[in-house]
C-alpha atoms as a PDB file:
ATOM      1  CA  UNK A   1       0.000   0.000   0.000  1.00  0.00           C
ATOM      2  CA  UNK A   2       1.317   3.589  -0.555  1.00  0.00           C
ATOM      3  CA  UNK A   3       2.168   5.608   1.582  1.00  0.00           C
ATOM      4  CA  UNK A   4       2.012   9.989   0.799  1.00  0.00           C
ATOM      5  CA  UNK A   5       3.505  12.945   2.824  1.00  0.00           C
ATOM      6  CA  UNK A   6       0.498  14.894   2.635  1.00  0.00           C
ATOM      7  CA  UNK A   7       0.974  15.748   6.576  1.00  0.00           C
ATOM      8  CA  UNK A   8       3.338  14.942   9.196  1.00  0.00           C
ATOM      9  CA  UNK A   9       0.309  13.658  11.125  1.00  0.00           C
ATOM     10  CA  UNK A  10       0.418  10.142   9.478  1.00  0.00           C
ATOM     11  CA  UNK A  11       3.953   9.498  10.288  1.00  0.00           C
ATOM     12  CA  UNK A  12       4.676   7.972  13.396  1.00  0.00           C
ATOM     13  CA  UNK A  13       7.467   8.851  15.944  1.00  0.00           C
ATOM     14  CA  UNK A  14       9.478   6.085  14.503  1.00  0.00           C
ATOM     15  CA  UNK A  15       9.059   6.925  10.885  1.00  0.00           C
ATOM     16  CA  UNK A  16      10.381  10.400  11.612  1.00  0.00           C
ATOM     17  CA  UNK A  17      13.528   9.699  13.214  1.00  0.00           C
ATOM     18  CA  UNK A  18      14.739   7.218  11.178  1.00  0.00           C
ATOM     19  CA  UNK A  19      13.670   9.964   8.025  1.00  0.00           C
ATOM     20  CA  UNK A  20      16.089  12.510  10.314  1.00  0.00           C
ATOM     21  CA  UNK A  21      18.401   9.788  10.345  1.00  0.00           C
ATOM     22  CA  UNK A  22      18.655   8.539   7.315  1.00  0.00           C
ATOM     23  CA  UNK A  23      18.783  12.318   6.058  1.00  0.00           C
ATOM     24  CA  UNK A  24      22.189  12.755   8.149  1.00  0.00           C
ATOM     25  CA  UNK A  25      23.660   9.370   6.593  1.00  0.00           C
ATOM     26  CA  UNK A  26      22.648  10.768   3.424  1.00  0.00           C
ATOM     27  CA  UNK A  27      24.433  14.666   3.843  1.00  0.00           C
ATOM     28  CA  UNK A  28      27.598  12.799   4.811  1.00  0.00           C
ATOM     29  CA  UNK A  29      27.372  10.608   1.837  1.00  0.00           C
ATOM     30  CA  UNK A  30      24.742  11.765  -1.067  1.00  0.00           C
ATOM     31  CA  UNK A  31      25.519   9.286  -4.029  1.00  0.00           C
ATOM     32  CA  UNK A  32      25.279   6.353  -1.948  1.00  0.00           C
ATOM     33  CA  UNK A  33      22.223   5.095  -2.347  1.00  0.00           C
ATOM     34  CA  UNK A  34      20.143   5.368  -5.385  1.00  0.00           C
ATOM     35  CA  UNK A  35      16.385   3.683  -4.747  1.00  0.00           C
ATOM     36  CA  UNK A  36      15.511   5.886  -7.693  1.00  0.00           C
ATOM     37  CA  UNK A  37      17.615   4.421 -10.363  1.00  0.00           C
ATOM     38  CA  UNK A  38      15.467   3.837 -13.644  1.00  0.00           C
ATOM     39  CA  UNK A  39      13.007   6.363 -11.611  1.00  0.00           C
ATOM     40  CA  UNK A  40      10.952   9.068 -12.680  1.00  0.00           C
ATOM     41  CA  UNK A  41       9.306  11.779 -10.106  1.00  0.00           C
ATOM     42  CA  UNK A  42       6.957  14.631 -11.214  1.00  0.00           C
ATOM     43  CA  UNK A  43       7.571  18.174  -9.520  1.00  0.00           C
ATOM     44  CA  UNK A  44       4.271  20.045 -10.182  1.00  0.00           C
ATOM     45  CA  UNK A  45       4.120  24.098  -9.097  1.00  0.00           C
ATOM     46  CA  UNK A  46       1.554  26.417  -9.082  1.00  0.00           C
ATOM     47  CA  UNK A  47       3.873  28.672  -7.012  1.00  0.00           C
ATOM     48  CA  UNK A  48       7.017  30.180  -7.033  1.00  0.00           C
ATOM     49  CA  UNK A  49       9.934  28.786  -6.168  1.00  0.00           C
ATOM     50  CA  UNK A  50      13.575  28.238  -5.461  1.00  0.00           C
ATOM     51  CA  UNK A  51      14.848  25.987  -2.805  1.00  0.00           C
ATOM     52  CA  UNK A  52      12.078  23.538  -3.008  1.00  0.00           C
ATOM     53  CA  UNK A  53      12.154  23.393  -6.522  1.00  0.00           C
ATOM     54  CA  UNK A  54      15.982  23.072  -6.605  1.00  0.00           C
ATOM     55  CA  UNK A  55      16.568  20.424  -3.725  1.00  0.00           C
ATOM     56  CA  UNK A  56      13.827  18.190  -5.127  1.00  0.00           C
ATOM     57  CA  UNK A  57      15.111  18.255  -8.525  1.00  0.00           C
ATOM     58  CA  UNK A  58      18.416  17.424  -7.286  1.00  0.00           C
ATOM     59  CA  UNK A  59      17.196  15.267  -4.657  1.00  0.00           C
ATOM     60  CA  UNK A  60      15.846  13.127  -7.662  1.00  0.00           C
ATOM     61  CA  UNK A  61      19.242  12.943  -9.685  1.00  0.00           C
ATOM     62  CA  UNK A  62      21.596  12.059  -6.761  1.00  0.00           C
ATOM     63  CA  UNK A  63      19.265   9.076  -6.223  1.00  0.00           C
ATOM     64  CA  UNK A  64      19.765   8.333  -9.539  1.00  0.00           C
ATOM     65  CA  UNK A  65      16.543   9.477 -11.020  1.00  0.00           C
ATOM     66  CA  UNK A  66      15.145  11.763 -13.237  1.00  0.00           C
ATOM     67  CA  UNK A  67      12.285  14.678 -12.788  1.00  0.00           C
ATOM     68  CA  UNK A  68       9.757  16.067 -14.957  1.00  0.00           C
ATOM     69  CA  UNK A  69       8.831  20.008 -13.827  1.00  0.00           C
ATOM     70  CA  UNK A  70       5.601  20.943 -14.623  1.00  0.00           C
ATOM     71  CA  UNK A  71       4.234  24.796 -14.151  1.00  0.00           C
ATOM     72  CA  UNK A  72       0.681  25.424 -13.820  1.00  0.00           C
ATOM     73  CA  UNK A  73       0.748  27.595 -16.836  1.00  0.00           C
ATOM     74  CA  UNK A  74       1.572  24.647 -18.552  1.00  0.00           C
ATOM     75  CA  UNK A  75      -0.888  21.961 -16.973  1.00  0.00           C
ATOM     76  CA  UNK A  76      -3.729  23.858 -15.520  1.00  0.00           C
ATOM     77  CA  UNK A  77      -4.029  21.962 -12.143  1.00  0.00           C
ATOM     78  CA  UNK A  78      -7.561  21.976 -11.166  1.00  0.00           C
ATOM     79  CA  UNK A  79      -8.166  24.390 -13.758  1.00  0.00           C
ATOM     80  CA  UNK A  80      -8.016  23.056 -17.302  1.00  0.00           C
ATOM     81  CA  UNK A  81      -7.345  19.727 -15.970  1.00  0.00           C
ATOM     82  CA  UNK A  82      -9.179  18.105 -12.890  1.00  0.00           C
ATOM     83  CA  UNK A  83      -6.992  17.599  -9.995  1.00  0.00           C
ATOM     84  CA  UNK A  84      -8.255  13.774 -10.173  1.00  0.00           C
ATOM     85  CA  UNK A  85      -7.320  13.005 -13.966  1.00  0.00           C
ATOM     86  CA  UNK A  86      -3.653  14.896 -13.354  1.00  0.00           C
ATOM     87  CA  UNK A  87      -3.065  12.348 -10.399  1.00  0.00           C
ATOM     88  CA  UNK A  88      -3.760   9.720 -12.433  1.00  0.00           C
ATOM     89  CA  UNK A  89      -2.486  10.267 -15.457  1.00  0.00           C
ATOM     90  CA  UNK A  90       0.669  10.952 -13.717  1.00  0.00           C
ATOM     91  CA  UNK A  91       0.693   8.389 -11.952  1.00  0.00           C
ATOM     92  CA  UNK A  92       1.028   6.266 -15.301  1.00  0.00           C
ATOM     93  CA  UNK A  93       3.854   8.237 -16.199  1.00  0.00           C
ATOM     94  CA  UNK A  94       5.800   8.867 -13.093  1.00  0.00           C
ATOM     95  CA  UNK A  95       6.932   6.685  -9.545  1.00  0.00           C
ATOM     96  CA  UNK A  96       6.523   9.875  -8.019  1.00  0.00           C
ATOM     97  CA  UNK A  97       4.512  13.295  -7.360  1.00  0.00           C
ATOM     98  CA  UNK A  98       6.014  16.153  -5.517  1.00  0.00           C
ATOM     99  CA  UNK A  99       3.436  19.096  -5.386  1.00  0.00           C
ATOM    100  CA  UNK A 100       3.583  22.575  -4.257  1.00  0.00           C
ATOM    101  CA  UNK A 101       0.138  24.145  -4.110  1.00  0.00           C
ATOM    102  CA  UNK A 102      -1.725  27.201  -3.199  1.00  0.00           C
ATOM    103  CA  UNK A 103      -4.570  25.126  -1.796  1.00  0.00           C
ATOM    104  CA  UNK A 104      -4.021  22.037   0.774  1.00  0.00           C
ATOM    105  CA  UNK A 105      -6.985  20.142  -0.935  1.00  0.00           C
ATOM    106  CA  UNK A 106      -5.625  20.259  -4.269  1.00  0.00           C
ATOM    107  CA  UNK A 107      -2.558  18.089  -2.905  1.00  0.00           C
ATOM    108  CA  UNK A 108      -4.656  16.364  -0.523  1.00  0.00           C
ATOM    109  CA  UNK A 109      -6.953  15.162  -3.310  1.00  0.00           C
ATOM    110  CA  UNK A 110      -3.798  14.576  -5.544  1.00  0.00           C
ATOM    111  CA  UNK A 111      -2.665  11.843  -2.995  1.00  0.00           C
ATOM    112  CA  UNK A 112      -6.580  10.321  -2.338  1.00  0.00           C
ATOM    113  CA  UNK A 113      -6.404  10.075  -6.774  1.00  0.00           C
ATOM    114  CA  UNK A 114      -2.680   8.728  -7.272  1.00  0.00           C
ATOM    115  CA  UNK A 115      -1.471   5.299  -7.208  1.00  0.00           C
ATOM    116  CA  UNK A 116       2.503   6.437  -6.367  1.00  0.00           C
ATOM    117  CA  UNK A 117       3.099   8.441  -3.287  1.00  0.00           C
ATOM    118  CA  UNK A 118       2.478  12.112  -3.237  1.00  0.00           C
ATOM    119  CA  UNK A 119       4.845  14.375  -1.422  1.00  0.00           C
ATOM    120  CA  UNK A 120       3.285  17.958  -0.202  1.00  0.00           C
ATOM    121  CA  UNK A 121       6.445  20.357  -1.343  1.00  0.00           C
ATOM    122  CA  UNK A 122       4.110  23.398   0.493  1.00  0.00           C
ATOM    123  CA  UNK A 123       0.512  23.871   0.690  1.00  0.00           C
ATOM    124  CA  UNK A 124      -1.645  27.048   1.928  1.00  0.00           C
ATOM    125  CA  UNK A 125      -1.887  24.641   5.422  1.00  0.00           C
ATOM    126  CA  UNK A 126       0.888  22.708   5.585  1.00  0.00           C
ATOM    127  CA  UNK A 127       4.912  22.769   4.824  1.00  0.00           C
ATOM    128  CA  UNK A 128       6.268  19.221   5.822  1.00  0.00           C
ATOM    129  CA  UNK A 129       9.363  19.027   4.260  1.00  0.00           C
ATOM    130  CA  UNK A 130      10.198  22.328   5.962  1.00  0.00           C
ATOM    131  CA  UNK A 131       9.961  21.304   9.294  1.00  0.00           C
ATOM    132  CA  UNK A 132      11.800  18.100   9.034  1.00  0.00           C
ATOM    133  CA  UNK A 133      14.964  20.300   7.370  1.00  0.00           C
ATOM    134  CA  UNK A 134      14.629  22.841  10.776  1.00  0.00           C
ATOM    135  CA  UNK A 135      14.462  19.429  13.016  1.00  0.00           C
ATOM    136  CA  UNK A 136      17.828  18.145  10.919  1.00  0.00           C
ATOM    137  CA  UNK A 137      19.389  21.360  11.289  1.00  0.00           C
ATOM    138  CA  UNK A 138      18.288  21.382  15.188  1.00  0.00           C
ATOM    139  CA  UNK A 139      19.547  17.557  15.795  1.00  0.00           C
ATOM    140  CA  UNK A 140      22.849  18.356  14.373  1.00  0.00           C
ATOM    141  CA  UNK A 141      23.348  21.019  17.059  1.00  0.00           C
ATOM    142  CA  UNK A 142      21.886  18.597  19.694  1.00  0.00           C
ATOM    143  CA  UNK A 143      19.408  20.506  20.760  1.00  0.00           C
ATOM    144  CA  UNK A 144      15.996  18.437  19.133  1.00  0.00           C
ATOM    145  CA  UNK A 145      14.806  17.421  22.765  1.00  0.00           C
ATOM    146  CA  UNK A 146      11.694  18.642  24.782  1.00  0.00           C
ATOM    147  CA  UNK A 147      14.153  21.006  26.845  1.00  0.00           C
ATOM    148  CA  UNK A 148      14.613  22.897  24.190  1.00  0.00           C
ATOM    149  CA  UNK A 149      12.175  26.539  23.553  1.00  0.00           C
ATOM    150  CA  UNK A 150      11.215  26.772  20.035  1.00  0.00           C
ATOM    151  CA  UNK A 151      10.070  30.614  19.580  1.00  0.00           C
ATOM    152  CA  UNK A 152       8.606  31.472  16.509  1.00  0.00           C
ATOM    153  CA  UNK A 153       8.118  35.087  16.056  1.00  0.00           C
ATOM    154  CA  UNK A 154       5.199  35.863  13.558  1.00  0.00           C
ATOM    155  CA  UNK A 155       1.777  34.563  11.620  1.00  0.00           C
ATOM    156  CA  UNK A 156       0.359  31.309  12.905  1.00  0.00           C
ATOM    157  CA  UNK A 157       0.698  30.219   9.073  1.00  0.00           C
ATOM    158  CA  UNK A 158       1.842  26.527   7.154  1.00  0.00           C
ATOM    159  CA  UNK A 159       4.981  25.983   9.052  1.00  0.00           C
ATOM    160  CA  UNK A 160       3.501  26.755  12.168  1.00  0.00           C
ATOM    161  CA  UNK A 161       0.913  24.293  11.840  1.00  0.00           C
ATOM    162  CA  UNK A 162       3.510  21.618  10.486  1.00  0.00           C
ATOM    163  CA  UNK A 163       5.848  22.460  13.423  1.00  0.00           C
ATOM    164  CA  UNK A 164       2.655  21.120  15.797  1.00  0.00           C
ATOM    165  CA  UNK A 165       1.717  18.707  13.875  1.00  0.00           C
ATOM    166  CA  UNK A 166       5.510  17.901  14.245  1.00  0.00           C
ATOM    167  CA  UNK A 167       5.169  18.730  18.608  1.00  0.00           C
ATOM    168  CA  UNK A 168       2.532  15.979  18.383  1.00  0.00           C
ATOM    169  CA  UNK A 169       4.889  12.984  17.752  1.00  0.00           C
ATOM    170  CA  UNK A 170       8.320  14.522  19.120  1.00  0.00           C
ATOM    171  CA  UNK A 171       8.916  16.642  22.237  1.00  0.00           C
ATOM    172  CA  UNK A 172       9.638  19.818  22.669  1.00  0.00           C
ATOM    173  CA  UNK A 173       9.097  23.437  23.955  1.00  0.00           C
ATOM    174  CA  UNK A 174       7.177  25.196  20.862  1.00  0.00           C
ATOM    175  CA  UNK A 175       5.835  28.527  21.592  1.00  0.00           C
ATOM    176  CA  UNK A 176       3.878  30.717  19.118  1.00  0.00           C
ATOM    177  CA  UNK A 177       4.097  34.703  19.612  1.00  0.00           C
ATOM    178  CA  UNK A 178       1.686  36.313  17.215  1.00  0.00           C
ATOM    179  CA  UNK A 179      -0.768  38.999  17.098  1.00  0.00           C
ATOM    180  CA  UNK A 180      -4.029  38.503  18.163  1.00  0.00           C
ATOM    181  CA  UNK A 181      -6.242  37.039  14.759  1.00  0.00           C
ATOM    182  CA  UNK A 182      -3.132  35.178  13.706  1.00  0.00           C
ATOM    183  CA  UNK A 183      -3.073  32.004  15.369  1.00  0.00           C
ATOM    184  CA  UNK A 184      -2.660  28.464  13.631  1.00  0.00           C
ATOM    185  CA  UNK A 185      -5.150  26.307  12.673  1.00  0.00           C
ATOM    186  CA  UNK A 186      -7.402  25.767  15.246  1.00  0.00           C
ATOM    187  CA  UNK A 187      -8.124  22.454  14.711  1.00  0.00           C
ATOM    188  CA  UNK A 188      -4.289  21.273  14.023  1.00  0.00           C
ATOM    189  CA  UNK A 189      -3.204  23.200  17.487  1.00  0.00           C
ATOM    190  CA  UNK A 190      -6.028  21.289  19.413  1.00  0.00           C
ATOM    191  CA  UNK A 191      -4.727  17.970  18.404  1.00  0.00           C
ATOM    192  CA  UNK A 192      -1.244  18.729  18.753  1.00  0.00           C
ATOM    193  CA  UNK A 193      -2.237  19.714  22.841  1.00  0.00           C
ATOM    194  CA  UNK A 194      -4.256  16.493  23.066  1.00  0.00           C
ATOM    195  CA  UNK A 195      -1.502  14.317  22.266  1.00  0.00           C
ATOM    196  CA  UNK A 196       0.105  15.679  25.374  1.00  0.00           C
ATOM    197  CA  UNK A 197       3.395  14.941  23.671  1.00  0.00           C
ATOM    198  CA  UNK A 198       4.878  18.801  23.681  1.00  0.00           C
ATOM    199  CA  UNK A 199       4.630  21.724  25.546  1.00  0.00           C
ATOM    200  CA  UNK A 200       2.486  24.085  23.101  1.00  0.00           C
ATOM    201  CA  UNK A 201       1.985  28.053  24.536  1.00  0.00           C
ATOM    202  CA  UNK A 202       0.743  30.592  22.081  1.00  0.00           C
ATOM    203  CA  UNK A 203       1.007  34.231  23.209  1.00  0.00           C
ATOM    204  CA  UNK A 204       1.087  37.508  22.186  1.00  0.00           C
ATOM    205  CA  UNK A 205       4.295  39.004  23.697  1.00  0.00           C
ATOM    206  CA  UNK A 206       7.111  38.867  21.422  1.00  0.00           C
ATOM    207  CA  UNK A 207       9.896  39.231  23.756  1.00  0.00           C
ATOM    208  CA  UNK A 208       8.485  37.902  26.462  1.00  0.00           C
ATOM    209  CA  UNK A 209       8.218  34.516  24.367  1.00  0.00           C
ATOM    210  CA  UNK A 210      11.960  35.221  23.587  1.00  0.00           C
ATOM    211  CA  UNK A 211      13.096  34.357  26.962  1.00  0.00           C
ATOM    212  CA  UNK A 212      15.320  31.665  27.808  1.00  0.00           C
ATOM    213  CA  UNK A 213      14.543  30.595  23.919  1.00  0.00           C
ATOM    214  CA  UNK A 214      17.046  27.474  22.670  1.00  0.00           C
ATOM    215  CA  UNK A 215      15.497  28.705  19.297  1.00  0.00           C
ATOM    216  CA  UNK A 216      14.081  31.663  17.324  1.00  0.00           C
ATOM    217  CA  UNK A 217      12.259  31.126  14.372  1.00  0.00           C
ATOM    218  CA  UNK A 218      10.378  33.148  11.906  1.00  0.00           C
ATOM    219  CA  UNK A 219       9.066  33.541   8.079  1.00  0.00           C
ATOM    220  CA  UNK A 220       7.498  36.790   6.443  1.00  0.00           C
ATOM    221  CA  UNK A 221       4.587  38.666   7.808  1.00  0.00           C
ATOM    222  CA  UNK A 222       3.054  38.778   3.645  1.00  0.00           C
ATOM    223  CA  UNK A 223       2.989  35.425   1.813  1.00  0.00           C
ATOM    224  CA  UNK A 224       2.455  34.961  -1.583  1.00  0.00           C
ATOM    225  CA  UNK A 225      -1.431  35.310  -2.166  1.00  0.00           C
ATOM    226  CA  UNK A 226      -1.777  37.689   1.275  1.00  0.00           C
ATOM    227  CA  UNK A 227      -0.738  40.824  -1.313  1.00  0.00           C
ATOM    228  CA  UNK A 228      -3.748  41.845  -0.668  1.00  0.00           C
ATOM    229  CA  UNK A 229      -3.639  41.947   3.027  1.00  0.00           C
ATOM    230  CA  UNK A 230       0.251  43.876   2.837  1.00  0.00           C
ATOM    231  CA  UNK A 231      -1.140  46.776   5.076  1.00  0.00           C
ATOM    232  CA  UNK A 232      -3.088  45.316   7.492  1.00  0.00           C
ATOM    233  CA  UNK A 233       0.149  42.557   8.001  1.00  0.00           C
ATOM    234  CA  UNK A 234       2.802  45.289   8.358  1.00  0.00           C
ATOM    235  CA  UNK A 235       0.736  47.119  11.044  1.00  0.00           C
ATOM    236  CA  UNK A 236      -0.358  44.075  12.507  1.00  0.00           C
ATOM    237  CA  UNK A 237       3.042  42.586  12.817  1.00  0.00           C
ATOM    238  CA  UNK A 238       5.232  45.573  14.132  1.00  0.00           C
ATOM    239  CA  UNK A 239       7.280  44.220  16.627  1.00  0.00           C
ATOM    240  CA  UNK A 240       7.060  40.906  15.908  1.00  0.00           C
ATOM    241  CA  UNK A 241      11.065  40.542  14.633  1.00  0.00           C
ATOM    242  CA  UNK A 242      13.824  38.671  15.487  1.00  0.00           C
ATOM    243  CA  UNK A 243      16.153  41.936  16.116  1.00  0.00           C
ATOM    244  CA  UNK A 244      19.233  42.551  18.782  1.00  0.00           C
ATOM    245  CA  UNK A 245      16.219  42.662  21.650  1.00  0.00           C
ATOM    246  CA  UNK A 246      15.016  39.514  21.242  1.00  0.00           C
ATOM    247  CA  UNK A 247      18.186  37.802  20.519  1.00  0.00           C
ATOM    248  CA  UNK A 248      19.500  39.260  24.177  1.00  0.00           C
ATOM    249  CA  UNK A 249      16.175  37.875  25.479  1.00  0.00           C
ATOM    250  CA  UNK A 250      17.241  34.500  24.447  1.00  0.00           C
ATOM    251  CA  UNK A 251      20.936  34.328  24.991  1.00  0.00           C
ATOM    252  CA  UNK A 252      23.912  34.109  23.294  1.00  0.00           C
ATOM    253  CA  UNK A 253      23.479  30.001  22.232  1.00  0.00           C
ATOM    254  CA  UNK A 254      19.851  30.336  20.680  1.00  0.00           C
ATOM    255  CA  UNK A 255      19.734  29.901  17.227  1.00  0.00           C
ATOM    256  CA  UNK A 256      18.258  31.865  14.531  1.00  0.00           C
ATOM    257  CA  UNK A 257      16.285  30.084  12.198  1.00  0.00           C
ATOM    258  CA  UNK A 258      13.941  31.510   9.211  1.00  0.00           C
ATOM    259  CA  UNK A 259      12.580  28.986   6.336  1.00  0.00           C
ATOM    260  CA  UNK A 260      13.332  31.802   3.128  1.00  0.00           C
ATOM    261  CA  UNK A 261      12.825  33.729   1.709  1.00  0.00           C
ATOM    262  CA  UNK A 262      13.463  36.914   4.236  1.00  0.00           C
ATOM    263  CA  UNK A 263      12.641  39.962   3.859  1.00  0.00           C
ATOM    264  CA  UNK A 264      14.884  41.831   5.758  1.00  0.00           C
ATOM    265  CA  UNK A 265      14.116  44.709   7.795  1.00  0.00           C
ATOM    266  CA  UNK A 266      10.570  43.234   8.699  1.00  0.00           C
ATOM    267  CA  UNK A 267      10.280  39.897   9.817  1.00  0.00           C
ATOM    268  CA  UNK A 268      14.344  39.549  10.595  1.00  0.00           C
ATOM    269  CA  UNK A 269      16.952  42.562  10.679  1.00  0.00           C
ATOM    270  CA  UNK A 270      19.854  42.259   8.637  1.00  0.00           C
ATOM    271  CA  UNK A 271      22.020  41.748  11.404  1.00  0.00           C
ATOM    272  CA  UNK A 272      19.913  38.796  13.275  1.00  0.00           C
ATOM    273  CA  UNK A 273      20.615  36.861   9.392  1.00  0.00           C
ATOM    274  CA  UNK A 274      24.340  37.443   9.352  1.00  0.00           C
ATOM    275  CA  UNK A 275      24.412  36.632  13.179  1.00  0.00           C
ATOM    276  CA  UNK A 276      26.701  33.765  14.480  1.00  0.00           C
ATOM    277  CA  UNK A 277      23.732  32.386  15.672  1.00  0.00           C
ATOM    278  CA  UNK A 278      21.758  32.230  12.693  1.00  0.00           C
ATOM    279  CA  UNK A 279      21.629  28.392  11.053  1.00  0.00           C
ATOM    280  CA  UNK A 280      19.147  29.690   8.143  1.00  0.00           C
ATOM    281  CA  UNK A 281      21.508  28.528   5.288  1.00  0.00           C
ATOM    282  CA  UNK A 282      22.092  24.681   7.117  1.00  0.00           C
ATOM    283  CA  UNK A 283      18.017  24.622   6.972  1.00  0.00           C
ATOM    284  CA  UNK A 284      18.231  25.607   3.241  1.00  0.00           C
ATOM    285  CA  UNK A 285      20.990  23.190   2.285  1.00  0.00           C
ATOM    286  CA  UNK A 286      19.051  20.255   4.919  1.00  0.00           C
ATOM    287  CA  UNK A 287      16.042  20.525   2.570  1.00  0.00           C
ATOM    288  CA  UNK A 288      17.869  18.615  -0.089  1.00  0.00           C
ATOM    289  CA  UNK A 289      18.770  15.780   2.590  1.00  0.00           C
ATOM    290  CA  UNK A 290      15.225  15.210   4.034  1.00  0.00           C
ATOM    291  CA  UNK A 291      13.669  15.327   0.998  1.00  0.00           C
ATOM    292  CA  UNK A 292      15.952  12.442  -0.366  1.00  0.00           C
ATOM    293  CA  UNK A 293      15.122  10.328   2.912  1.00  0.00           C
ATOM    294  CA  UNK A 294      11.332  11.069   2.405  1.00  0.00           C
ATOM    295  CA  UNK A 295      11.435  10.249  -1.667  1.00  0.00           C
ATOM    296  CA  UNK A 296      13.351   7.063  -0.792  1.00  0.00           C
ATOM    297  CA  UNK A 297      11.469   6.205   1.877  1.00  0.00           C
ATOM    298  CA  UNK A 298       7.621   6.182   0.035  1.00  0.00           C
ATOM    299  CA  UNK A 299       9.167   5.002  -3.252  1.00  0.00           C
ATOM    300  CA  UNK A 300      11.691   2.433  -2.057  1.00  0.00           C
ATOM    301  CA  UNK A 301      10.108   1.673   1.486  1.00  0.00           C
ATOM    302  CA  UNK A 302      13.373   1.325   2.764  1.00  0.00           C
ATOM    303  CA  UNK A 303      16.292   3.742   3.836  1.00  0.00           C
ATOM    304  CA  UNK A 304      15.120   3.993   7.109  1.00  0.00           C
ATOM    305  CA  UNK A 305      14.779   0.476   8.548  1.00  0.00           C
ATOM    306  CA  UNK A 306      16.715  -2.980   7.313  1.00  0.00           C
ATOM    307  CA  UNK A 307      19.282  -4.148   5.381  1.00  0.00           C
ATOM    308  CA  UNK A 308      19.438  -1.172   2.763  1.00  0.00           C
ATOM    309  CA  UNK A 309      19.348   1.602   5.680  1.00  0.00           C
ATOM    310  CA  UNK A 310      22.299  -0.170   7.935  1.00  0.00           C
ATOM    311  CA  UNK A 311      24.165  -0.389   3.982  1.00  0.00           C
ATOM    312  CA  UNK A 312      23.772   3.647   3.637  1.00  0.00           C
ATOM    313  CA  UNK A 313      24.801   4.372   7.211  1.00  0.00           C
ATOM    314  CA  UNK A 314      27.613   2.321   7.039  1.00  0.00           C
ATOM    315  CA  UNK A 315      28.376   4.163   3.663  1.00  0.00           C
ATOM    316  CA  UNK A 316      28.363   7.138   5.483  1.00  0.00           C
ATOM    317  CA  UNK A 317      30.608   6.335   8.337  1.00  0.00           C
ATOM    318  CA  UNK A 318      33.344   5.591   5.814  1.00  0.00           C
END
């Protein structure tokens, strides 16, 4: 049976460490394993892009495969096309979908209409793939444990919800400062508490959040398709920034993270990006190794458990 990364949700604890570890075996050694040889994965965007679309397409060729882009100028998801007769007819083409929508149900009903696993590159809900490069980048530093204060600064948008979805199968600190009207899904941050897994706060106090934080985290106050909503957001958002104050409030070993693109001067001063502190390049460059571990993972099933994952970690050790 296939298996999709529409949502962290329907991976289990296990599943996601051994993707975080098989990611790290993979960074140390990327052309050692090549489940995709003879392999073809479609990378369909209706958005913008440059590290996901990048790191997925050469995700796919050091596993030895090859990838297909597709715009939605030049397919018409859900538009000329139904979303249900793209799945499948890609599908017959392709071992793989990777899919970065405007709308969650367009991927959701992508991976309900496929018959090869669907991988959600970003969604108007959701941003997996994102989250599992800030946990890679976190474990690296040895600091992905429940002691640890994740403070993101900001809008209660996709990679919030994906970082609680994430707090509801491993442990942490996450806190959530926005302004009041901005808070995540309601529904995701309800079952993220009930699991009783993480620690979950969401307040409204920027630097209050900030203290004692092993980790500051933010993304832009205006995302593509909020253009609309640019004045409201700025006014809304002032003082919500990872600047010197909040950095002080944390402490000299926090870590600044930020999943791109910035724009400077808003969200993040230019100072808090070139900090020694700041890790927001290692999360860009650990997109590339998660996604490999995922892609291997749903097409080969393996990589993270048997024969073929002790193989690639030995590989790596070398």
């Amino acid at each position: 049976m296939k298996k999709d990364l529409v949502s962290l949700s329907t991976f289990t604890r296990k599943e996601i460490e051994g993707l975080l570890s098989t990611a790290g075996a993979m960074k140390k050694a990327p052309y050692a394993y090549r489940p995709l040889a003879d392999k073809t994965a479609a990378l369909i965007f209706e958005k913008q892009s440059l590290r996901t679309h990048v790191s997925f397409a050469v995700g796919v060729t050091q596993l030895g495969g090859h990838s297909v882009f597709l715009s939605q100028q030049h397919i018409g998801l859900a538009t000329r096309e139904s979303v249900e007769d793209i799945a499948e007819v890609l599908s017959r083409y392709n071992d793989l979908i990777v899919a970065r929508t405007v709308l969650h149900e367009t991927i959701a009903g992508l991976g309900r209409a496929a018959s090869v696993p669907v991988i959600n590159a970003l969604s108007d809900l959701l941003h997996p793939c994102q989250i599992l490069a800030d946990a890679l980048t976190m474990q690296e530093r040895g600091v992905l444990s429940e002691r640890t204060k994740v403070v993101f600064i900001g809008d209660g948008n996709n990679v919030v919800n994906s970082w609680l979805e994430f707090a509801e199968k491993i442990p942490l600190h996450f806190v959530l400062a926005c302004p009041e009207g901005y808070e995540p899904d309601a529904a995701i941050l309800a079952q993220a508490r009930a699991s009783g897994v993480s620690n979950i706060e969401v307040v409204h106090d920027p630097l209050e959040a900030a203290e004692g934080a092993g980790v500051l985290y933010t993304d832009v106050w205006v995302s593509m398709g909020q253009e609309e909503e640019k004045a409201a957001r700025q006014k809304a958002f002032q003082g919500f920034q990872i600047n010197e104050r909040a950095i002080k409030a944390a402490g000299p070993r926090c870590l600044i993270m930020h999943c791109l693109p910035a724009h400077r001067g808003e969200e993040i001063t230019e100072e808090a990006m070139a900090s020694p502190q700041s890790v927001i390049m290692d999360e860009a460059e650990n997109r590339l190794h998660v996604q490999k571990a995922v892609m291997s993972y749903l097409v080969a099933g393996a990589a993270t458990s048997g024969p073929a994952a002790e193989q690639l970690l030995a590989s790596a050790a070398n």
